[in-house]
PDB file of N, CA and C in Angstrom:
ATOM      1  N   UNK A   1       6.761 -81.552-165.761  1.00  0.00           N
ATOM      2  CA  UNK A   1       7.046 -80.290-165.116  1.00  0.00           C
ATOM      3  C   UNK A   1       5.722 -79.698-164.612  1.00  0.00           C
ATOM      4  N   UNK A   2       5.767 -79.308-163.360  1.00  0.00           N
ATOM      5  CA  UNK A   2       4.450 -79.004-163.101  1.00  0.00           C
ATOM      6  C   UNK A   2       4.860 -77.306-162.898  1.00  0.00           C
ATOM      7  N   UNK A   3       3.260 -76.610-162.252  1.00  0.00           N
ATOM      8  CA  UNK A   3       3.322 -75.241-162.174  1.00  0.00           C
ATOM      9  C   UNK A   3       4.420 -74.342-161.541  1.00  0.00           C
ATOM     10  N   UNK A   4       5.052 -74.904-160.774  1.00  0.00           N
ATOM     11  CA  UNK A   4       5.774 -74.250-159.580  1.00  0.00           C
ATOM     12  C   UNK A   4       6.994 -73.916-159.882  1.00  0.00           C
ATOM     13  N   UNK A   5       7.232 -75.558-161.118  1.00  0.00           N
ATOM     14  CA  UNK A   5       8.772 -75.803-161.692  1.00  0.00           C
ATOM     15  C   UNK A   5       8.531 -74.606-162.420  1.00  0.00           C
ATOM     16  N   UNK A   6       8.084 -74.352-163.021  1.00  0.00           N
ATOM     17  CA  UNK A   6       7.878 -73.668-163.991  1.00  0.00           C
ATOM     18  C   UNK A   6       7.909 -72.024-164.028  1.00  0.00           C
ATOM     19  N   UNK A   7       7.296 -71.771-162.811  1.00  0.00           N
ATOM     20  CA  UNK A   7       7.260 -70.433-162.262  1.00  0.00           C
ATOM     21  C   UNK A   7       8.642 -70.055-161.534  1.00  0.00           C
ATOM     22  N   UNK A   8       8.932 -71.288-160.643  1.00  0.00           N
ATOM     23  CA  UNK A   8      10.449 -70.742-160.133  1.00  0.00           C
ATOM     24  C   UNK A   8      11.547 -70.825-161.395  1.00  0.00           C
ATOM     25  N   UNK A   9      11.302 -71.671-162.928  1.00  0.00           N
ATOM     26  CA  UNK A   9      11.738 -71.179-163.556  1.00  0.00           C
ATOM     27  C   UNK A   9      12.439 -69.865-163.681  1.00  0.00           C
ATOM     28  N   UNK A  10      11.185 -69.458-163.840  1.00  0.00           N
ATOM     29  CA  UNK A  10      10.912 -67.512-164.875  1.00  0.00           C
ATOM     30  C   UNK A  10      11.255 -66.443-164.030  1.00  0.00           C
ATOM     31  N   UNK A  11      11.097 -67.141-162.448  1.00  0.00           N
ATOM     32  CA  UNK A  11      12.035 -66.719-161.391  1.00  0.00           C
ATOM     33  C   UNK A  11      13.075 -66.216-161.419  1.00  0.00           C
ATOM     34  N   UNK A  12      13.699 -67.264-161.610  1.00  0.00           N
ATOM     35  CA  UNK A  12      15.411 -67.192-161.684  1.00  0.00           C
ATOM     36  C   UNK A  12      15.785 -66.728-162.669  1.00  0.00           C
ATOM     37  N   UNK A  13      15.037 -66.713-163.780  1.00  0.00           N
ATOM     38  CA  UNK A  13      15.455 -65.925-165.686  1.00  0.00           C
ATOM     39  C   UNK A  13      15.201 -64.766-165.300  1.00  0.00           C
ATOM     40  N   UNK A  14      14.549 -64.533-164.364  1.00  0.00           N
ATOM     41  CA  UNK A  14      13.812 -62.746-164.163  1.00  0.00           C
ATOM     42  C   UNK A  14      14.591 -62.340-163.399  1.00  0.00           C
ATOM     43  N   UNK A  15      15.445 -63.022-162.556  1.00  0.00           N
ATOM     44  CA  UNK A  15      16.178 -62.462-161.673  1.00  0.00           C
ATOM     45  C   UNK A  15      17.798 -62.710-162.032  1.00  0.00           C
ATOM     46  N   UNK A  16      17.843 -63.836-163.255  1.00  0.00           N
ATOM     47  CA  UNK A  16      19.004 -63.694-163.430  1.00  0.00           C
ATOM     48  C   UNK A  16      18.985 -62.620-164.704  1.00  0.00           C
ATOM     49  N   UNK A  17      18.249 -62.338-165.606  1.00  0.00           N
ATOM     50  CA  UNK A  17      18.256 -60.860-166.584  1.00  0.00           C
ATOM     51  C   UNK A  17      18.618 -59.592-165.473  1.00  0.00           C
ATOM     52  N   UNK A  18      18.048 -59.319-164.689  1.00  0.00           N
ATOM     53  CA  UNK A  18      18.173 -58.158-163.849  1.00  0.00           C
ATOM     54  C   UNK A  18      19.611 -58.091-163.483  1.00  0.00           C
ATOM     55  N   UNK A  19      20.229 -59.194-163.215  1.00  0.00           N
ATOM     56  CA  UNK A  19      21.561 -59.302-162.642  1.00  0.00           C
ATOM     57  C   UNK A  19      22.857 -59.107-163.402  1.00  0.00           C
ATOM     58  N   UNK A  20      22.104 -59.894-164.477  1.00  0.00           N
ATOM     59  CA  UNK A  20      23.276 -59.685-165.919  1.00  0.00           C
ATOM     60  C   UNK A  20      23.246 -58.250-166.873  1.00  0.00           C
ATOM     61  N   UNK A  21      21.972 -57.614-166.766  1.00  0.00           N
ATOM     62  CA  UNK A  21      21.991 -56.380-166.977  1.00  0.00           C
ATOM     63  C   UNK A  21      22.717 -55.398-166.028  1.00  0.00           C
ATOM     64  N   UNK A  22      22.542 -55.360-165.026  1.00  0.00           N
ATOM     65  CA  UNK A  22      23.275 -55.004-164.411  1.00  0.00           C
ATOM     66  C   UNK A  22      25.101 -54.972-164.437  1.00  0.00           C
ATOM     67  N   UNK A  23      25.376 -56.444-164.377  1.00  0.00           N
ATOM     68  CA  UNK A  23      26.753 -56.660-164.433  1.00  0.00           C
ATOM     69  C   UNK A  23      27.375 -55.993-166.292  1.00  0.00           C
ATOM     70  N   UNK A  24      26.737 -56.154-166.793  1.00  0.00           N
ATOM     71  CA  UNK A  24      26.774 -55.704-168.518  1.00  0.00           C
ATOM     72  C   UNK A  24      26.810 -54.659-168.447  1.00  0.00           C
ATOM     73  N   UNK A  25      27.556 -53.570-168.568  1.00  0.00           N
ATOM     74  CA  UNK A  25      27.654 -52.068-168.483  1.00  0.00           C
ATOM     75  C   UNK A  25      27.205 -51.498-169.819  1.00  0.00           C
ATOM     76  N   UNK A  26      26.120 -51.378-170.251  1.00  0.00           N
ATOM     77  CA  UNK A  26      25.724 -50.521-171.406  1.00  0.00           C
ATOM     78  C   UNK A  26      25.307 -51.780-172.186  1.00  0.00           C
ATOM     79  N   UNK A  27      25.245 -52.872-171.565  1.00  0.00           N
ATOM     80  CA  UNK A  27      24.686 -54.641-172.535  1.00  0.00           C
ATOM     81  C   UNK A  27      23.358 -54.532-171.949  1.00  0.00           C
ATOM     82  N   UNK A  28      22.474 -53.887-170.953  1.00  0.00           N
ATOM     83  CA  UNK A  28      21.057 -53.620-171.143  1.00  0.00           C
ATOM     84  C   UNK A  28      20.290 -53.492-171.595  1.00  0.00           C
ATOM     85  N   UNK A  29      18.903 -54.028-171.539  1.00  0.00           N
ATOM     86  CA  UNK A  29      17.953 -53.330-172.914  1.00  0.00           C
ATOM     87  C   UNK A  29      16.612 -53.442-172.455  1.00  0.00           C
ATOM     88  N   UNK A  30      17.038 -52.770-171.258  1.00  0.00           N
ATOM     89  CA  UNK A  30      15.467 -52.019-170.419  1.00  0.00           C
ATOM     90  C   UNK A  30      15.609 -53.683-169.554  1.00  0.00           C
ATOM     91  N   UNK A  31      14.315 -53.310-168.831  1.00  0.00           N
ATOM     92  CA  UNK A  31      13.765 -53.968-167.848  1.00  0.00           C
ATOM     93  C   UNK A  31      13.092 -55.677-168.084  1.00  0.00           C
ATOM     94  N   UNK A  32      12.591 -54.823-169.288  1.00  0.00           N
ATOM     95  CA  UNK A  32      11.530 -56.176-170.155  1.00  0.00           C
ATOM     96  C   UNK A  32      12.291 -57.014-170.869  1.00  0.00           C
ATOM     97  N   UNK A  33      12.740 -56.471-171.458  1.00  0.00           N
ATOM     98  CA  UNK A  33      13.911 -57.536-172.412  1.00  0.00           C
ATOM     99  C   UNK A  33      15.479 -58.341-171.358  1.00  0.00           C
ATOM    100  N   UNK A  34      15.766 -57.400-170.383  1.00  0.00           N
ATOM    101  CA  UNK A  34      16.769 -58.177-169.629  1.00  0.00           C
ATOM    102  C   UNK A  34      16.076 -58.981-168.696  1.00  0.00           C
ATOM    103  N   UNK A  35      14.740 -59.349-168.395  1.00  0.00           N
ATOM    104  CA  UNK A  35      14.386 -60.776-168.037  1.00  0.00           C
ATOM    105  C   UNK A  35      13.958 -61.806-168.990  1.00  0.00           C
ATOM    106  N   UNK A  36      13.612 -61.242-170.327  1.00  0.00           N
ATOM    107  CA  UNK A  36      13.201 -62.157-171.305  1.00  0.00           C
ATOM    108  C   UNK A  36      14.343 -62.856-171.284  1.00  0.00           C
ATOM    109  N   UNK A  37      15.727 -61.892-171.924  1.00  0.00           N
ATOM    110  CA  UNK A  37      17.065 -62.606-171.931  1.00  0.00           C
ATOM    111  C   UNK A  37      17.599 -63.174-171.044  1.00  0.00           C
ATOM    112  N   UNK A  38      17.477 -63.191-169.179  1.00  0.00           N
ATOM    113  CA  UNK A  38      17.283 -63.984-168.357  1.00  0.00           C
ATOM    114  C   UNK A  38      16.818 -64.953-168.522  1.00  0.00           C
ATOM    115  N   UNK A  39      15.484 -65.294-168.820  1.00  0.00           N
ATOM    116  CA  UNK A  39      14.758 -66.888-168.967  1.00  0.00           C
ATOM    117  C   UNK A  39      15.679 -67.872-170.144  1.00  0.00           C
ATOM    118  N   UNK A  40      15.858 -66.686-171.144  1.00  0.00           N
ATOM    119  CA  UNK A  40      16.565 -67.420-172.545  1.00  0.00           C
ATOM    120  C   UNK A  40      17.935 -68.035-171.977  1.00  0.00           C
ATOM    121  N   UNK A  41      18.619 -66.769-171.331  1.00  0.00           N
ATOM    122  CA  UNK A  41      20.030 -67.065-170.528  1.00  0.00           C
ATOM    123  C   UNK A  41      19.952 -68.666-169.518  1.00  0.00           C
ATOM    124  N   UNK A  42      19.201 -68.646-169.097  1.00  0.00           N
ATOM    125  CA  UNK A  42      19.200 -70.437-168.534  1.00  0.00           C
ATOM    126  C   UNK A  42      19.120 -71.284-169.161  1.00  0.00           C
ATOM    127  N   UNK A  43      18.597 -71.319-170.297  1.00  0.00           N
ATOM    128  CA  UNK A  43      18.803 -72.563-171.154  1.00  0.00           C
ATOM    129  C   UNK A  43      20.287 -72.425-171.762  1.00  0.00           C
ATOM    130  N   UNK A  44      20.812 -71.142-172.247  1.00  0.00           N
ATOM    131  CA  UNK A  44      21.499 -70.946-172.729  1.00  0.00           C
ATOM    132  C   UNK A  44      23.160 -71.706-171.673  1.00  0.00           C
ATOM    133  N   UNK A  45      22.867 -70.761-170.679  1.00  0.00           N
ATOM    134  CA  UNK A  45      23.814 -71.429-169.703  1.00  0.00           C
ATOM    135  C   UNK A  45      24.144 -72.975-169.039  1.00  0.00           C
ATOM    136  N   UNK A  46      22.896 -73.417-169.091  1.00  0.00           N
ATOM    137  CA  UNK A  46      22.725 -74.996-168.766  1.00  0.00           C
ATOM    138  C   UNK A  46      23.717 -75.418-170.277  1.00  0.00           C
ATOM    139  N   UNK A  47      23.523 -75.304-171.410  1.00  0.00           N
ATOM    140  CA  UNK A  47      23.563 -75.746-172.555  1.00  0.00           C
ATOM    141  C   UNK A  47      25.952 -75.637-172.495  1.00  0.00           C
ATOM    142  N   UNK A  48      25.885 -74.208-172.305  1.00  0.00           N
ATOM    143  CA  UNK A  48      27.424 -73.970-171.943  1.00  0.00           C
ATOM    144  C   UNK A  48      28.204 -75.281-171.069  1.00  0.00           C
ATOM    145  N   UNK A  49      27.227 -74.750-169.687  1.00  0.00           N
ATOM    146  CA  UNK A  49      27.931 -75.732-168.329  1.00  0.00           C
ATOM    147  C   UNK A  49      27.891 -77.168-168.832  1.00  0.00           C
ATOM    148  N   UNK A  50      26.780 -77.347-170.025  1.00  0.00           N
ATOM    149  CA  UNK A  50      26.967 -79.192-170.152  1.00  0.00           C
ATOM    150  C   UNK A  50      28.358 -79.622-171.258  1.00  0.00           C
ATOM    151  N   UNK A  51      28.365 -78.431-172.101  1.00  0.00           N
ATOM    152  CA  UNK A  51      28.782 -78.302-173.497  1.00  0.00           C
ATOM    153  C   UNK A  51      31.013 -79.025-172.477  1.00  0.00           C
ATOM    154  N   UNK A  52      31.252 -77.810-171.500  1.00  0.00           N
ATOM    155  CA  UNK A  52      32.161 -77.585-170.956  1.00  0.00           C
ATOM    156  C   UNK A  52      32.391 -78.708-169.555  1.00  0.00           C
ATOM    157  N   UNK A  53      31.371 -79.922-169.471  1.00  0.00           N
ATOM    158  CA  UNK A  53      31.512 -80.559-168.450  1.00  0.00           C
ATOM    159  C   UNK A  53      31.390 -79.953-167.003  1.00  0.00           C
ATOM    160  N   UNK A  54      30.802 -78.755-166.741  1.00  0.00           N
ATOM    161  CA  UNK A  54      30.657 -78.385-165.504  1.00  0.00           C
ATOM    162  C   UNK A  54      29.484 -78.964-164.700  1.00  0.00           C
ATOM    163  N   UNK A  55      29.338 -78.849-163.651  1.00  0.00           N
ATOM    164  CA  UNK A  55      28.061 -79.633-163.092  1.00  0.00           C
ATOM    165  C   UNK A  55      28.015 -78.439-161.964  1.00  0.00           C
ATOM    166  N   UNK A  56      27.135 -77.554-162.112  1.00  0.00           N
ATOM    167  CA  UNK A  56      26.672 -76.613-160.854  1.00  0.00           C
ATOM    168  C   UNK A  56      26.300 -77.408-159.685  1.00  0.00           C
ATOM    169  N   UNK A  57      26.407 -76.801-158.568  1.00  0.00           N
ATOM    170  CA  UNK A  57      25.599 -77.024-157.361  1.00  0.00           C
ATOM    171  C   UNK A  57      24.151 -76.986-157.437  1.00  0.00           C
ATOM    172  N   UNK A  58      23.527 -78.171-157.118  1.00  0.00           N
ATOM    173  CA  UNK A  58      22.108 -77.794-157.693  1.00  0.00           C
ATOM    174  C   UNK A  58      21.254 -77.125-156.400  1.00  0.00           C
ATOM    175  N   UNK A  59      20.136 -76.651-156.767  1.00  0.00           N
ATOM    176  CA  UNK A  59      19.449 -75.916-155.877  1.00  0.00           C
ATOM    177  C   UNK A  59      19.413 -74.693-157.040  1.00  0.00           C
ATOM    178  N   UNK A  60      18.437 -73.667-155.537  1.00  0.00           N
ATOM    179  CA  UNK A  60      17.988 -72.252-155.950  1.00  0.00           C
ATOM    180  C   UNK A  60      19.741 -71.488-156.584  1.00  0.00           C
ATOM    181  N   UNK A  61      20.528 -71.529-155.651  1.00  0.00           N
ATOM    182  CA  UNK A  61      21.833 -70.806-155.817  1.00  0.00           C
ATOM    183  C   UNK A  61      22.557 -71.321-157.303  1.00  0.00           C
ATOM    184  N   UNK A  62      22.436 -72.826-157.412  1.00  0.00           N
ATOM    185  CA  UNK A  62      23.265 -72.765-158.107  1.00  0.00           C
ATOM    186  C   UNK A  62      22.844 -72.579-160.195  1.00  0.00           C
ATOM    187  N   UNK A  63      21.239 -73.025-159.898  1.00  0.00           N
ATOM    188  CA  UNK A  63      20.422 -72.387-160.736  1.00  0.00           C
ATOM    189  C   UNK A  63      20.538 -70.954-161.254  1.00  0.00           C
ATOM    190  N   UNK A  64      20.254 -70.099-160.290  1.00  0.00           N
ATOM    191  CA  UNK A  64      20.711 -68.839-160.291  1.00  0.00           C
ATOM    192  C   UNK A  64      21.823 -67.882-160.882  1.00  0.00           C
ATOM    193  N   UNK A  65      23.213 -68.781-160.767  1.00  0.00           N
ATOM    194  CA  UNK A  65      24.230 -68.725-161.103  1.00  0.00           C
ATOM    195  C   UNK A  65      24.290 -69.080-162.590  1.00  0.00           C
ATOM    196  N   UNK A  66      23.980 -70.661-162.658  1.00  0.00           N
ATOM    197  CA  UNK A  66      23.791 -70.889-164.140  1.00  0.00           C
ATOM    198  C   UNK A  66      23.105 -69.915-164.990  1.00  0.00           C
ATOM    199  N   UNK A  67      21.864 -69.740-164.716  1.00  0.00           N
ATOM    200  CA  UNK A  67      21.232 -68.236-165.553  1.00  0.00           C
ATOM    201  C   UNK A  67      21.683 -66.784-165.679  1.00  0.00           C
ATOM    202  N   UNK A  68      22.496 -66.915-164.714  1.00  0.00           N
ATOM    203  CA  UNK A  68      23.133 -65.141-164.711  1.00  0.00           C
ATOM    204  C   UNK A  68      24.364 -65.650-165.662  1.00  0.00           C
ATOM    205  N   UNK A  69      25.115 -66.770-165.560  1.00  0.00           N
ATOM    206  CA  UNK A  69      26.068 -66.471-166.610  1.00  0.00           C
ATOM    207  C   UNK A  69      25.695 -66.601-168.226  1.00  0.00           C
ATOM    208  N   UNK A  70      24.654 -67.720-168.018  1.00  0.00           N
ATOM    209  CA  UNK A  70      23.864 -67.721-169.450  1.00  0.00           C
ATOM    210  C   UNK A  70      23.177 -66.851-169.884  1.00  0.00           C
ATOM    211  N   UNK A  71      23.267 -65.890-169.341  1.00  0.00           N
ATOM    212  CA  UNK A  71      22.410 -64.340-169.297  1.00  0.00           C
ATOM    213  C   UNK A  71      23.664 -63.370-170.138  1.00  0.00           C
ATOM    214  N   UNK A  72      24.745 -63.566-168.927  1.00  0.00           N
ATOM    215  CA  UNK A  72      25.928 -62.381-169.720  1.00  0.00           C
ATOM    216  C   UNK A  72      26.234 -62.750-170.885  1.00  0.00           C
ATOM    217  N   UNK A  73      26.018 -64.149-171.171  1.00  0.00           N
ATOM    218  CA  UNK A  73      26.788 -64.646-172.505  1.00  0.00           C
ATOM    219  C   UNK A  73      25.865 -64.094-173.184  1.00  0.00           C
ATOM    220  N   UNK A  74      24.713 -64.591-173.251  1.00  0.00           N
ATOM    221  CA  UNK A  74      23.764 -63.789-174.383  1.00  0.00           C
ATOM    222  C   UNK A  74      23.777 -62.229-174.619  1.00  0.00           C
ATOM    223  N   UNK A  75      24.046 -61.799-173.478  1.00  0.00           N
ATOM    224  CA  UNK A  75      23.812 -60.262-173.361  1.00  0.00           C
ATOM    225  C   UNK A  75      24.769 -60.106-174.001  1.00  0.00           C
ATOM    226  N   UNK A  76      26.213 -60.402-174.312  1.00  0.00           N
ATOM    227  CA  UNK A  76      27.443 -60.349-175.013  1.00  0.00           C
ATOM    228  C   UNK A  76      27.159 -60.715-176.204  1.00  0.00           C
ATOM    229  N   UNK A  77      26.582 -61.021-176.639  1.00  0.00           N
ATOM    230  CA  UNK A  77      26.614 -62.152-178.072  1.00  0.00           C
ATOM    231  C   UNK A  77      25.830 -60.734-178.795  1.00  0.00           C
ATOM    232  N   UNK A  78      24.302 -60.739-178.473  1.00  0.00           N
ATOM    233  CA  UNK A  78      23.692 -59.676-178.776  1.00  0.00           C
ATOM    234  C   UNK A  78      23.960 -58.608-178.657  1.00  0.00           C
ATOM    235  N   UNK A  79      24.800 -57.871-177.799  1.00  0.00           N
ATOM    236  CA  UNK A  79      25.457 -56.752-178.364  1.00  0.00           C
ATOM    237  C   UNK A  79      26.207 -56.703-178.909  1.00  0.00           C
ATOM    238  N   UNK A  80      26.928 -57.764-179.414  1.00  0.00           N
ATOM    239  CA  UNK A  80      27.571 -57.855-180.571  1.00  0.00           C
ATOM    240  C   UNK A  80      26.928 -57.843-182.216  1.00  0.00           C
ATOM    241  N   UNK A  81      26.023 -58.110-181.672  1.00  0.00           N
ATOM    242  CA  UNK A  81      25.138 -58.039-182.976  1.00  0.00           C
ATOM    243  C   UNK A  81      24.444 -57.049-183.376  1.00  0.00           C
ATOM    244  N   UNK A  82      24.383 -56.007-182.150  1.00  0.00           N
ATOM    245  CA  UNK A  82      23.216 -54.914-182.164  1.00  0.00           C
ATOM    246  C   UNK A  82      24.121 -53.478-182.584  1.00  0.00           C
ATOM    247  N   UNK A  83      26.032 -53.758-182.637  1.00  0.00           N
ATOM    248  CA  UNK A  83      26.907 -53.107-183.353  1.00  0.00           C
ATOM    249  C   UNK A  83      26.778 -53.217-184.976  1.00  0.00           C
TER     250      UNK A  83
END
């Protein structure tokens, strides 16, 4: 993995936290932590889509997608926990 992979990573975790905070109505937790949970949310989501046999569209979009839903799931999980 070189630098770039890596950065468009934290990219898409940063932009898929922002998104899933967003979509999460009161599952937010500031700015800083809903991209941390973004970056986490892509592994998390890759891990789902393989678990469930899905195969995203690959590219920027479908990356994207994968992390925003692996984003809500976490964001769900943890506010479940933070009750």
């Amino acid at each position: 993995m070189d630098i770039m992979s890596i950065l468009t990573f934290l990219i898409i975790g940063a932009i898929a936290g922002l998104i899933a905070g967003n979509i999460m109505r009161g599952g937010g937790f500031g700015l800083l932590w809903n991209i941390i949970i973004g970056i986490i949310g892509a592994f998390v989501g890759g891990f789902v889509f393989s678990l469930l046999g899905i195969t995203m569209v690959s590219g920027l979009i479908g990356s994207l997608v994968t992390a925003t839903i692996g984003a809500i799931i976490l964001l769900f999980i943890v506010g479940l926990i933070k009750r």
